[in-house]
PDB file of N, CA and C in Angstrom:
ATOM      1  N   UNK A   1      65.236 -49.647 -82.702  1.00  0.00           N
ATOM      2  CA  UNK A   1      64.732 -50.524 -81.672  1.00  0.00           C
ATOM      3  C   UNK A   1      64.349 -49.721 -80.420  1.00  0.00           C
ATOM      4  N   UNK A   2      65.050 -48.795 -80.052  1.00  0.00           N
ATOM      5  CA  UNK A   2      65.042 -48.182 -78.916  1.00  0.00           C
ATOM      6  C   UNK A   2      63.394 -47.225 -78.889  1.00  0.00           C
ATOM      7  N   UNK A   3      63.809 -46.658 -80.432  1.00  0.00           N
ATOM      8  CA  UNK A   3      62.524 -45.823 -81.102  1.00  0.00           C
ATOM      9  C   UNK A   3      60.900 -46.368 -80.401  1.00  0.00           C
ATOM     10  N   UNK A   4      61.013 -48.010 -81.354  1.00  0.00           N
ATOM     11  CA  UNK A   4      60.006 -48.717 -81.242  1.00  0.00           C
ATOM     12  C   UNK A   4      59.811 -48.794 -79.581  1.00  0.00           C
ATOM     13  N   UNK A   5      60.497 -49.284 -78.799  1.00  0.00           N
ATOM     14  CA  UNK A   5      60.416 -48.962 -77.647  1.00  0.00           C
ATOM     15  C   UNK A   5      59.639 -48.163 -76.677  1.00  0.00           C
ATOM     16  N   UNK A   6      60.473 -47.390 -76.901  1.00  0.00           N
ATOM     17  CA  UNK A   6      60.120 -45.619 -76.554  1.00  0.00           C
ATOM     18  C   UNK A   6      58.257 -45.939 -76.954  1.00  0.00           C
ATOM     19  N   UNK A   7      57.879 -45.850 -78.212  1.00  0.00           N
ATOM     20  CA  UNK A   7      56.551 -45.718 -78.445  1.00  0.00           C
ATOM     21  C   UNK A   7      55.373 -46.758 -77.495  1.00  0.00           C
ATOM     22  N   UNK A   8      55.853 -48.361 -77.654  1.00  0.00           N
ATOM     23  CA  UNK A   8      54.902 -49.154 -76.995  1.00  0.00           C
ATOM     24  C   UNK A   8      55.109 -48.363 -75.265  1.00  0.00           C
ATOM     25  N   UNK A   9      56.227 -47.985 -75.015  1.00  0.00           N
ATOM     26  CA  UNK A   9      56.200 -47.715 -73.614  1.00  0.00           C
ATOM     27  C   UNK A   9      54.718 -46.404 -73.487  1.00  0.00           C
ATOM     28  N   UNK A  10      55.161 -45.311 -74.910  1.00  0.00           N
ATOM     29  CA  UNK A  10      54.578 -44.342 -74.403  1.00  0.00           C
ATOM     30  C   UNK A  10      52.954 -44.610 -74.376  1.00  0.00           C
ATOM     31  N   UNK A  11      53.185 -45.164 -75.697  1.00  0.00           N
ATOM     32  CA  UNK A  11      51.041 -45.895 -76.090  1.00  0.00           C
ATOM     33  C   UNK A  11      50.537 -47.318 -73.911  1.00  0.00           C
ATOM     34  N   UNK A  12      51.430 -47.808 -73.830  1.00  0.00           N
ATOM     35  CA  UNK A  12      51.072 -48.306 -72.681  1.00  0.00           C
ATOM     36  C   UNK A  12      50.351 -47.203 -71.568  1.00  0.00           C
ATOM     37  N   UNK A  13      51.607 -46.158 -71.811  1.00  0.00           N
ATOM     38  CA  UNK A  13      51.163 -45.388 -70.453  1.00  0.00           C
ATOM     39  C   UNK A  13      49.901 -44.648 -70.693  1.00  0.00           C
ATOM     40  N   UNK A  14      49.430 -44.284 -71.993  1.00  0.00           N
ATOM     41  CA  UNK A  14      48.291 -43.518 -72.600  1.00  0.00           C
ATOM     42  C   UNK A  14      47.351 -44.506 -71.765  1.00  0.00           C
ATOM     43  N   UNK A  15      47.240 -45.684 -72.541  1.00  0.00           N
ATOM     44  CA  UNK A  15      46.311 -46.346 -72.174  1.00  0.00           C
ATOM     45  C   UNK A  15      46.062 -46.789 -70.662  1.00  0.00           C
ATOM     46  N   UNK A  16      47.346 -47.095 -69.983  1.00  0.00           N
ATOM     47  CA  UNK A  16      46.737 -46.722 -68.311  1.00  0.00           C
ATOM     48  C   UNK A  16      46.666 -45.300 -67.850  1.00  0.00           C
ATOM     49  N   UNK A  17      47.097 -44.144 -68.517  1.00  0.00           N
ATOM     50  CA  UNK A  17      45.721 -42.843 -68.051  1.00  0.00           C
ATOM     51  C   UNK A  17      44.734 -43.042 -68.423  1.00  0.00           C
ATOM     52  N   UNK A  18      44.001 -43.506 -69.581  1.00  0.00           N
ATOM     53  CA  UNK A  18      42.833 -42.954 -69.932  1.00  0.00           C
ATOM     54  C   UNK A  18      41.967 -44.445 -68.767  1.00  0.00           C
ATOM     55  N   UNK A  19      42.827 -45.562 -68.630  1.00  0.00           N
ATOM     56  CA  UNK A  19      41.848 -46.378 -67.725  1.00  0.00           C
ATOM     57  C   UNK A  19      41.999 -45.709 -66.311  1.00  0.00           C
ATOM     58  N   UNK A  20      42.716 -44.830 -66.040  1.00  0.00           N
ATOM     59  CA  UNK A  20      42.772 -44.288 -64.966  1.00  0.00           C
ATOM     60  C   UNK A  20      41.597 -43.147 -64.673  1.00  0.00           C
ATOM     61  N   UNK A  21      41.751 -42.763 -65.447  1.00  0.00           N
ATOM     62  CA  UNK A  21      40.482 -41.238 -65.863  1.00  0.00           C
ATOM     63  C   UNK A  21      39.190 -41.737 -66.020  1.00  0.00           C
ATOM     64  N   UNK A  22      39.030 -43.090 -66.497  1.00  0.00           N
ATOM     65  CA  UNK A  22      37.458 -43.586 -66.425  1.00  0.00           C
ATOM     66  C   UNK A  22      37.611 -44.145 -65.092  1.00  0.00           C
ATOM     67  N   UNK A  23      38.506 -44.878 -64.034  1.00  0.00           N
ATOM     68  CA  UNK A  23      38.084 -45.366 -63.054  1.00  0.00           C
ATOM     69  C   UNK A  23      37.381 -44.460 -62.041  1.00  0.00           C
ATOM     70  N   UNK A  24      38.380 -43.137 -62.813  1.00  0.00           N
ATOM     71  CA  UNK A  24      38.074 -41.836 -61.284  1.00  0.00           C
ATOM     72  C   UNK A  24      36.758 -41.003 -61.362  1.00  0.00           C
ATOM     73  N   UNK A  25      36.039 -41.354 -62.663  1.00  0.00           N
ATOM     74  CA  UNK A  25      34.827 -40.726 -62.989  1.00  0.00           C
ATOM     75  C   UNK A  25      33.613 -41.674 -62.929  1.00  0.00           C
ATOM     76  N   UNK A  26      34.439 -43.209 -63.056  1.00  0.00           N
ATOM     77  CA  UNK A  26      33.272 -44.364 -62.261  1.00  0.00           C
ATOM     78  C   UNK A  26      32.877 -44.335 -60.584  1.00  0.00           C
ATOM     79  N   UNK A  27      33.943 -43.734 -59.767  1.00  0.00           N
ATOM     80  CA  UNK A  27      33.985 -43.542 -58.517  1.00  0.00           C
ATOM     81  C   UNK A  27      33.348 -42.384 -57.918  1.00  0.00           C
ATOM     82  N   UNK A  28      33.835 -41.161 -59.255  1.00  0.00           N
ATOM     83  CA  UNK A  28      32.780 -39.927 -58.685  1.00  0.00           C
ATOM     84  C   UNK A  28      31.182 -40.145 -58.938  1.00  0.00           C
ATOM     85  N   UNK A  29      30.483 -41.277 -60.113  1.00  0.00           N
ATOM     86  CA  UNK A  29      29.516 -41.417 -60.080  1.00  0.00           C
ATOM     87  C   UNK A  29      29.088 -42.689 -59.008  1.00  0.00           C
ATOM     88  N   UNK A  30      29.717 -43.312 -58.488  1.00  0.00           N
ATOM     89  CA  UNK A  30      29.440 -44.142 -57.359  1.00  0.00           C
ATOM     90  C   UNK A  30      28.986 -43.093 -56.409  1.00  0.00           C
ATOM     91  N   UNK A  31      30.375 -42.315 -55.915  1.00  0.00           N
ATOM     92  CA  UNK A  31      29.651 -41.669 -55.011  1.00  0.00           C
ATOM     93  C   UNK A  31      29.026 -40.264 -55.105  1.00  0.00           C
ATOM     94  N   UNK A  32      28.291 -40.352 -55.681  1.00  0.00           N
ATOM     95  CA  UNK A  32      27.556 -39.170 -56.322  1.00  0.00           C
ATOM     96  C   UNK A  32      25.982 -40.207 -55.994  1.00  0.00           C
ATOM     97  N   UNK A  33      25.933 -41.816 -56.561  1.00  0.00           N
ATOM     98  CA  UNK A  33      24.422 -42.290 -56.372  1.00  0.00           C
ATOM     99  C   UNK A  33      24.961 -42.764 -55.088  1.00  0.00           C
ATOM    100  N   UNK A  34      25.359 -43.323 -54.286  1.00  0.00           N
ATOM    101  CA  UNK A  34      25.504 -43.117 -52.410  1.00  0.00           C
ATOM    102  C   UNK A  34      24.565 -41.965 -52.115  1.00  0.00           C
ATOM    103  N   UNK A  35      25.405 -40.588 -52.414  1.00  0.00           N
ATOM    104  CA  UNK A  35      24.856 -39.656 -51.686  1.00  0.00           C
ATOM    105  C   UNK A  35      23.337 -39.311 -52.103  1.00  0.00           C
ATOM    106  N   UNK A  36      22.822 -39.450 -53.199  1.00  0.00           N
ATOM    107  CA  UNK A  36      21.447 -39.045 -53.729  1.00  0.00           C
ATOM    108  C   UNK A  36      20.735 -40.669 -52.504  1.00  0.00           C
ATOM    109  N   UNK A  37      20.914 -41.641 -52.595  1.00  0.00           N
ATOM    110  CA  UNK A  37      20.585 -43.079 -52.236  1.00  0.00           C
ATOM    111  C   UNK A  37      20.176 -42.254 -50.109  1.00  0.00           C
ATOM    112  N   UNK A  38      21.458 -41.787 -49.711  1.00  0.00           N
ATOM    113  CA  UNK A  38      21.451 -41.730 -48.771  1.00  0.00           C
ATOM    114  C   UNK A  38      20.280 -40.616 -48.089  1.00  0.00           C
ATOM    115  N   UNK A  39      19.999 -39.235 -48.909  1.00  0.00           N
ATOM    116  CA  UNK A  39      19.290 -38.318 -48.895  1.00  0.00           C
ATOM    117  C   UNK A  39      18.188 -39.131 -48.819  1.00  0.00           C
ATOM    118  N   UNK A  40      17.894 -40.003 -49.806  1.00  0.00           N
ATOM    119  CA  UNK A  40      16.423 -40.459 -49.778  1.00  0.00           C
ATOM    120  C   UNK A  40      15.955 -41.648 -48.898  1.00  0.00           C
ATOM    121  N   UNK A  41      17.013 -42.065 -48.241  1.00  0.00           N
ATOM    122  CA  UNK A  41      16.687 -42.910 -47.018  1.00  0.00           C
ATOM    123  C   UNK A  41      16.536 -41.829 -46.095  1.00  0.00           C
ATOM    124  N   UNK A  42      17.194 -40.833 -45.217  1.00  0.00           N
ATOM    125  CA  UNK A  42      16.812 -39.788 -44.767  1.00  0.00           C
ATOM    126  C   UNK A  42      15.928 -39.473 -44.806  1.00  0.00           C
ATOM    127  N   UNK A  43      15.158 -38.981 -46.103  1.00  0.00           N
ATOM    128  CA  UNK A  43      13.675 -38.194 -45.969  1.00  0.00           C
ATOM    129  C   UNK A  43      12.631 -39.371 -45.808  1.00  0.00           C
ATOM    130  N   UNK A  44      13.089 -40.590 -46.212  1.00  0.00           N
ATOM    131  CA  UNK A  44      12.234 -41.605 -45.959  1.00  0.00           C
ATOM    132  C   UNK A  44      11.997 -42.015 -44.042  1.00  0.00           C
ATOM    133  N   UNK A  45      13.405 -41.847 -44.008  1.00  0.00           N
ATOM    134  CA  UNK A  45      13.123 -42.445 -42.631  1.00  0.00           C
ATOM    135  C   UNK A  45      12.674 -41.493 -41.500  1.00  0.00           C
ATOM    136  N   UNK A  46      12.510 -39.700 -41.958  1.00  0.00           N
ATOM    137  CA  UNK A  46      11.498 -38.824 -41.230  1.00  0.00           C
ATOM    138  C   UNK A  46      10.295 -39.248 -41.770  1.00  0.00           C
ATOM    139  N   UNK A  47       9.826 -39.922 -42.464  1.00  0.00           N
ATOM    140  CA  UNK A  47       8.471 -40.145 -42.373  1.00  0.00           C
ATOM    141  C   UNK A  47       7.940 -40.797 -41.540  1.00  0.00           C
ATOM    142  N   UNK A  48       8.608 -41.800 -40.999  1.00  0.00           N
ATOM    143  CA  UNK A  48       8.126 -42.931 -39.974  1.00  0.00           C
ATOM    144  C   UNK A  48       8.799 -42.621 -38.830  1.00  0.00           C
ATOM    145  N   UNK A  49       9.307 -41.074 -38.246  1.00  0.00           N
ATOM    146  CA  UNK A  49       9.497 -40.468 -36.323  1.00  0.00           C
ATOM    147  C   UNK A  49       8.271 -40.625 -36.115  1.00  0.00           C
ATOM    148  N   UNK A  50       8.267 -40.807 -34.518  1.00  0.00           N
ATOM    149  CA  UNK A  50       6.722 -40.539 -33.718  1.00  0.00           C
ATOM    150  C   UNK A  50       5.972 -39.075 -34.439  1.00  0.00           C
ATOM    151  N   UNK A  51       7.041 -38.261 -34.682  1.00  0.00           N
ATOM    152  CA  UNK A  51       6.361 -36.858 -34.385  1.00  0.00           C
ATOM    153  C   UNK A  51       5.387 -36.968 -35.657  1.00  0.00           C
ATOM    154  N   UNK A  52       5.977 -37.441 -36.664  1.00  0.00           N
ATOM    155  CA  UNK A  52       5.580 -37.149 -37.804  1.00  0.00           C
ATOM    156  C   UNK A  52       4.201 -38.393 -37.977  1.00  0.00           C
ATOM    157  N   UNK A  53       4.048 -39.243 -37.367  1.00  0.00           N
ATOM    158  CA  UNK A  53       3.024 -40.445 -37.124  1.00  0.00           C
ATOM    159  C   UNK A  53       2.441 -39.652 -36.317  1.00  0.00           C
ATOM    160  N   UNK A  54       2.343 -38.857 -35.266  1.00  0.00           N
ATOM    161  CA  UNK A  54       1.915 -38.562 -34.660  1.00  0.00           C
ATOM    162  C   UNK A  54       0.544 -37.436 -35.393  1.00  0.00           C
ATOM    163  N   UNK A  55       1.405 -36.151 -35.823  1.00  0.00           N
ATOM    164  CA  UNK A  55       0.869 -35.513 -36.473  1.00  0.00           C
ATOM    165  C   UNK A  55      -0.454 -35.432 -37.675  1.00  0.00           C
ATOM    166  N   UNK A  56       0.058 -36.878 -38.346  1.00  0.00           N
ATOM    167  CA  UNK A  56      -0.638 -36.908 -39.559  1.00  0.00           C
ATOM    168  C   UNK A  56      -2.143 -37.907 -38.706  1.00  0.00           C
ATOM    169  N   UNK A  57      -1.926 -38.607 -38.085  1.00  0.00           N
ATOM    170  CA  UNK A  57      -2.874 -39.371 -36.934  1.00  0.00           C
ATOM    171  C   UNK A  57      -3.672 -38.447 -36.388  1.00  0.00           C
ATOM    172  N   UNK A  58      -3.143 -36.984 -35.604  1.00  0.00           N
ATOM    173  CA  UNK A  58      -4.172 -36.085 -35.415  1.00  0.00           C
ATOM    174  C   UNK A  58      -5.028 -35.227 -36.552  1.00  0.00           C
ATOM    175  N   UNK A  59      -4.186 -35.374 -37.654  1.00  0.00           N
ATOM    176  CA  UNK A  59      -4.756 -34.719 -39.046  1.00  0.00           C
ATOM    177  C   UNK A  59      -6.327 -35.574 -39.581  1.00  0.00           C
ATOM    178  N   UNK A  60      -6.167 -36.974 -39.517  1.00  0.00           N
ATOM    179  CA  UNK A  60      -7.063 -37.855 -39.222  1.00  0.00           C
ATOM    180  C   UNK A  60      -7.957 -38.172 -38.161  1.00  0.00           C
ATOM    181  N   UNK A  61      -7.813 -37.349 -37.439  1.00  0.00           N
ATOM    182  CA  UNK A  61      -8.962 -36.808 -36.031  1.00  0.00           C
ATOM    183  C   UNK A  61      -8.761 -38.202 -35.399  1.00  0.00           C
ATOM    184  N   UNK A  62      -7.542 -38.917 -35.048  1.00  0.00           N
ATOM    185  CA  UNK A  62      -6.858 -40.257 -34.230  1.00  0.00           C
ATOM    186  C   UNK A  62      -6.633 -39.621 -33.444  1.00  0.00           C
ATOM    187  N   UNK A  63      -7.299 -39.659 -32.476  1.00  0.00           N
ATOM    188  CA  UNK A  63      -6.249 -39.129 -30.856  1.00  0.00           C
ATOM    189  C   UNK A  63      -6.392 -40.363 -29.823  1.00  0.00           C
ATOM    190  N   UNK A  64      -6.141 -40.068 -28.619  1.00  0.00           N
ATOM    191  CA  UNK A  64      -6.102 -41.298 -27.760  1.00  0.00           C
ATOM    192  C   UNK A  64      -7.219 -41.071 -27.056  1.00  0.00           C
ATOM    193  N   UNK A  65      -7.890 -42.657 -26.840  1.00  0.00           N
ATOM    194  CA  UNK A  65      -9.047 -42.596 -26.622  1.00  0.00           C
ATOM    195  C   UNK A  65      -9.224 -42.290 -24.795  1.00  0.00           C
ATOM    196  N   UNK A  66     -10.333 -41.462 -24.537  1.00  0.00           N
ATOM    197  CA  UNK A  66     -10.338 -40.748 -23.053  1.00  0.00           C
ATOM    198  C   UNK A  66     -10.844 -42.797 -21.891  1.00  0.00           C
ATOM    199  N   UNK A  67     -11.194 -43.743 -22.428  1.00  0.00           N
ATOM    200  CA  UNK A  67     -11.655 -44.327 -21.298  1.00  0.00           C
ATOM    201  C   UNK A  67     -10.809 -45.719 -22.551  1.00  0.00           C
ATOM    202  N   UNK A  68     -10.266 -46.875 -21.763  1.00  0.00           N
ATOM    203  CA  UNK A  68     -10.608 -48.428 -22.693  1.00  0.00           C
ATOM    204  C   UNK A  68     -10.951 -49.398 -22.148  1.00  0.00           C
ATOM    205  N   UNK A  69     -12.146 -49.818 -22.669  1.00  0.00           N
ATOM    206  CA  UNK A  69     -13.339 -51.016 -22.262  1.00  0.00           C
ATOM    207  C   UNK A  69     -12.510 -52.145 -22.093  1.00  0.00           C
ATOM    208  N   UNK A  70     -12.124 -52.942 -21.356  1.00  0.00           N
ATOM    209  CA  UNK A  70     -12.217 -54.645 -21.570  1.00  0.00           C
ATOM    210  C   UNK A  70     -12.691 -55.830 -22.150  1.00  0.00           C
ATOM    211  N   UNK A  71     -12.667 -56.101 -22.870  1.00  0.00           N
ATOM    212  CA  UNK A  71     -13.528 -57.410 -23.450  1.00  0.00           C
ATOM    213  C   UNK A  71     -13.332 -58.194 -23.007  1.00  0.00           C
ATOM    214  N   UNK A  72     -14.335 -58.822 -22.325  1.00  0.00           N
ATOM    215  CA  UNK A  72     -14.380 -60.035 -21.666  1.00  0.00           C
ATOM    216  C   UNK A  72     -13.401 -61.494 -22.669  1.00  0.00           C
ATOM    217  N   UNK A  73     -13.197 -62.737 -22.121  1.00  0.00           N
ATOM    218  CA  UNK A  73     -12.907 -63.408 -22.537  1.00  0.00           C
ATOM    219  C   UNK A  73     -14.061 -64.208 -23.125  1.00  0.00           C
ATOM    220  N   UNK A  74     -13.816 -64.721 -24.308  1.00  0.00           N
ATOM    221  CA  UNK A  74     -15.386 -65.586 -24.773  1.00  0.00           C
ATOM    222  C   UNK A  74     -14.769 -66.784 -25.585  1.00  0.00           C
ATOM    223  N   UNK A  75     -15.952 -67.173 -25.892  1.00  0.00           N
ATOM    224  CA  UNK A  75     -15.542 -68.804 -26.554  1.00  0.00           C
ATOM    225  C   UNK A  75     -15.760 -68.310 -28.369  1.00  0.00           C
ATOM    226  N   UNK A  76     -14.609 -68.788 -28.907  1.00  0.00           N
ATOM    227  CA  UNK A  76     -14.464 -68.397 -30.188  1.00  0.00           C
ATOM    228  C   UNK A  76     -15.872 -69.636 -30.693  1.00  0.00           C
ATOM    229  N   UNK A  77     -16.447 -70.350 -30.519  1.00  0.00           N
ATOM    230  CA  UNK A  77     -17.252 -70.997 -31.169  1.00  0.00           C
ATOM    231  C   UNK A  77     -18.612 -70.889 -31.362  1.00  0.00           C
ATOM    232  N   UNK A  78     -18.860 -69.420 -31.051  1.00  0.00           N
ATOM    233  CA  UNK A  78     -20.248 -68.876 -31.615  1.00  0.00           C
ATOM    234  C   UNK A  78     -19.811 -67.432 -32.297  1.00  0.00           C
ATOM    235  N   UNK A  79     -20.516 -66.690 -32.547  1.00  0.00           N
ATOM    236  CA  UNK A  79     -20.400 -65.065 -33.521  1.00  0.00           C
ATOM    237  C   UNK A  79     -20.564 -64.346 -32.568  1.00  0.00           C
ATOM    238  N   UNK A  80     -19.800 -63.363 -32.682  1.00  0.00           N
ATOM    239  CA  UNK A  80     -19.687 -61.833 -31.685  1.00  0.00           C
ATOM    240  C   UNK A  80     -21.066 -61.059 -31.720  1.00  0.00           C
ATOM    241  N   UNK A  81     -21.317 -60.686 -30.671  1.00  0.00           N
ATOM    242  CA  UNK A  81     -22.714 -59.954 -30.776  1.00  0.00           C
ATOM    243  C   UNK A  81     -21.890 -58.455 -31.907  1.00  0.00           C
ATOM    244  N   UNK A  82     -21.935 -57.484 -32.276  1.00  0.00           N
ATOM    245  CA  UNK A  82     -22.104 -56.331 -32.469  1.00  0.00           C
ATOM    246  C   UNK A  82     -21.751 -55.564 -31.495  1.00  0.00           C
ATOM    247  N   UNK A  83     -20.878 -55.099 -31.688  1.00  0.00           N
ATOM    248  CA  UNK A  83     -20.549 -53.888 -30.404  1.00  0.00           C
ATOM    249  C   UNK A  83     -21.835 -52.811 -30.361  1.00  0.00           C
ATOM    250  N   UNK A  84     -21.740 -52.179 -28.830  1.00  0.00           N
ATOM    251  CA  UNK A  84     -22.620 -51.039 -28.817  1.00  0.00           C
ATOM    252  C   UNK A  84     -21.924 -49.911 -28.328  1.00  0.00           C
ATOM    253  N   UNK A  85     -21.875 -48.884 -29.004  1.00  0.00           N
ATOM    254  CA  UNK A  85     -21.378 -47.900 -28.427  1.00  0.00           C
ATOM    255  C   UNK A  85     -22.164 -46.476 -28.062  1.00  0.00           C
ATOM    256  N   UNK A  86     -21.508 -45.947 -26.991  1.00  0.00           N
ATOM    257  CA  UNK A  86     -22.431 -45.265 -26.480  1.00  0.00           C
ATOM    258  C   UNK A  86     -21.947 -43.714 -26.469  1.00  0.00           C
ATOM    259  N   UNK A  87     -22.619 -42.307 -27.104  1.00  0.00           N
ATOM    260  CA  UNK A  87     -22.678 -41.079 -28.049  1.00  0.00           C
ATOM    261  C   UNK A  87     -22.468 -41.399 -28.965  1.00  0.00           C
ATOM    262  N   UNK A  88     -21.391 -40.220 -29.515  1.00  0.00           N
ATOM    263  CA  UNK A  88     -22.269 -39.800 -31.360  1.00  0.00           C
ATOM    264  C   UNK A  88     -20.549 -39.894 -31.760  1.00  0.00           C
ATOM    265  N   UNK A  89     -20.677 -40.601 -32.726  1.00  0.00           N
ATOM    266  CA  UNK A  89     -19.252 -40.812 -33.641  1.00  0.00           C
ATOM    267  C   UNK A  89     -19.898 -40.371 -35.278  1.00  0.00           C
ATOM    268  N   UNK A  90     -19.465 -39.508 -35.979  1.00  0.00           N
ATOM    269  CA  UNK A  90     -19.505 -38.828 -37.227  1.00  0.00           C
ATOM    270  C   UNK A  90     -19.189 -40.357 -38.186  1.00  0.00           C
ATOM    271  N   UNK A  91     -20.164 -40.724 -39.177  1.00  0.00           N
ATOM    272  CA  UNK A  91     -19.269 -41.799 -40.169  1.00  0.00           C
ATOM    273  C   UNK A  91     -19.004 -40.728 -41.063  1.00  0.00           C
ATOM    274  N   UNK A  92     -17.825 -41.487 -41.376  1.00  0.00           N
ATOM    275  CA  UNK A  92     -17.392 -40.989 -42.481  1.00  0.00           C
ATOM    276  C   UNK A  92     -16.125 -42.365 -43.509  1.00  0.00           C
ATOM    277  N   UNK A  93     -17.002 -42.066 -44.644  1.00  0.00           N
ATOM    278  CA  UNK A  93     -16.659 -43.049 -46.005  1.00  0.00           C
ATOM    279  C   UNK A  93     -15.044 -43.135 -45.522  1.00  0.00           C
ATOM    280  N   UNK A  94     -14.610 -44.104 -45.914  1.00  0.00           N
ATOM    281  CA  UNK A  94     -13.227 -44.635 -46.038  1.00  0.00           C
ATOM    282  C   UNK A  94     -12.609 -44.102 -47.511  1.00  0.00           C
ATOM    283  N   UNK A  95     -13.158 -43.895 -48.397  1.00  0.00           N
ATOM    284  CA  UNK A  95     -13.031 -43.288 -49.805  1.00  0.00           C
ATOM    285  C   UNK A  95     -12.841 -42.158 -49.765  1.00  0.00           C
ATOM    286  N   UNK A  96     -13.760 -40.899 -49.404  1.00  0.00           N
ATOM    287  CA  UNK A  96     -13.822 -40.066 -48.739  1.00  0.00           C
ATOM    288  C   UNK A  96     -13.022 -38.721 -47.477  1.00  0.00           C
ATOM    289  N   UNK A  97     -11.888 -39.232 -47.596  1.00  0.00           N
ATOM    290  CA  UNK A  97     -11.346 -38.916 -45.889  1.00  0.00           C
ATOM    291  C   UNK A  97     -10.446 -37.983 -46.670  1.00  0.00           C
TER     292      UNK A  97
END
């Protein structure tokens, strides 16, 4: 009796190590995808600093414009004339850039 004992005790304890040993390798892969998760919010969220908006905006020949016009107030119930602008602006395709 004691025998039998002895064994369910020892097979119990087997079986809470080995659930112990998968909890601790479910936790190192938790935080193992945290840290990959967190890296890539990081590099995500240097994409959108000023500096880096900034940069890629001048890469796109965006800079700030030297004078800004006013537009008058108008009555939405006729069509906008066409703007006119005055020197030389390069087109260039939207496809293209």
């Amino acid at each position: 009796m004691i025998g039998v004992a002895l064994a369910i005790s020892l097979a119990g304890s087997m079986v809470v190590a080995n659930r112990q040993i998968e909890l601790h390798r479910l936790q190192s892969d938790l935080l193992q995808a945290q840290s990959n998760y967190a890296v890539q919010v990081g590099s995500l969220t240097n994409l959108s600093a000023p500096s880096e908006i900034a940069s890629r905006a001048g890469a796109l020949h965006l800079v700030d414009p030297t004078t800004v016009t006013q537009v008058p107030a108008t009555s939405l119930d006729r069509p906008l004339p066409l703007p006119q602008f005055s020197g030389y602006a390069p087109v260039t395709s939207r496809t293209h850039r």
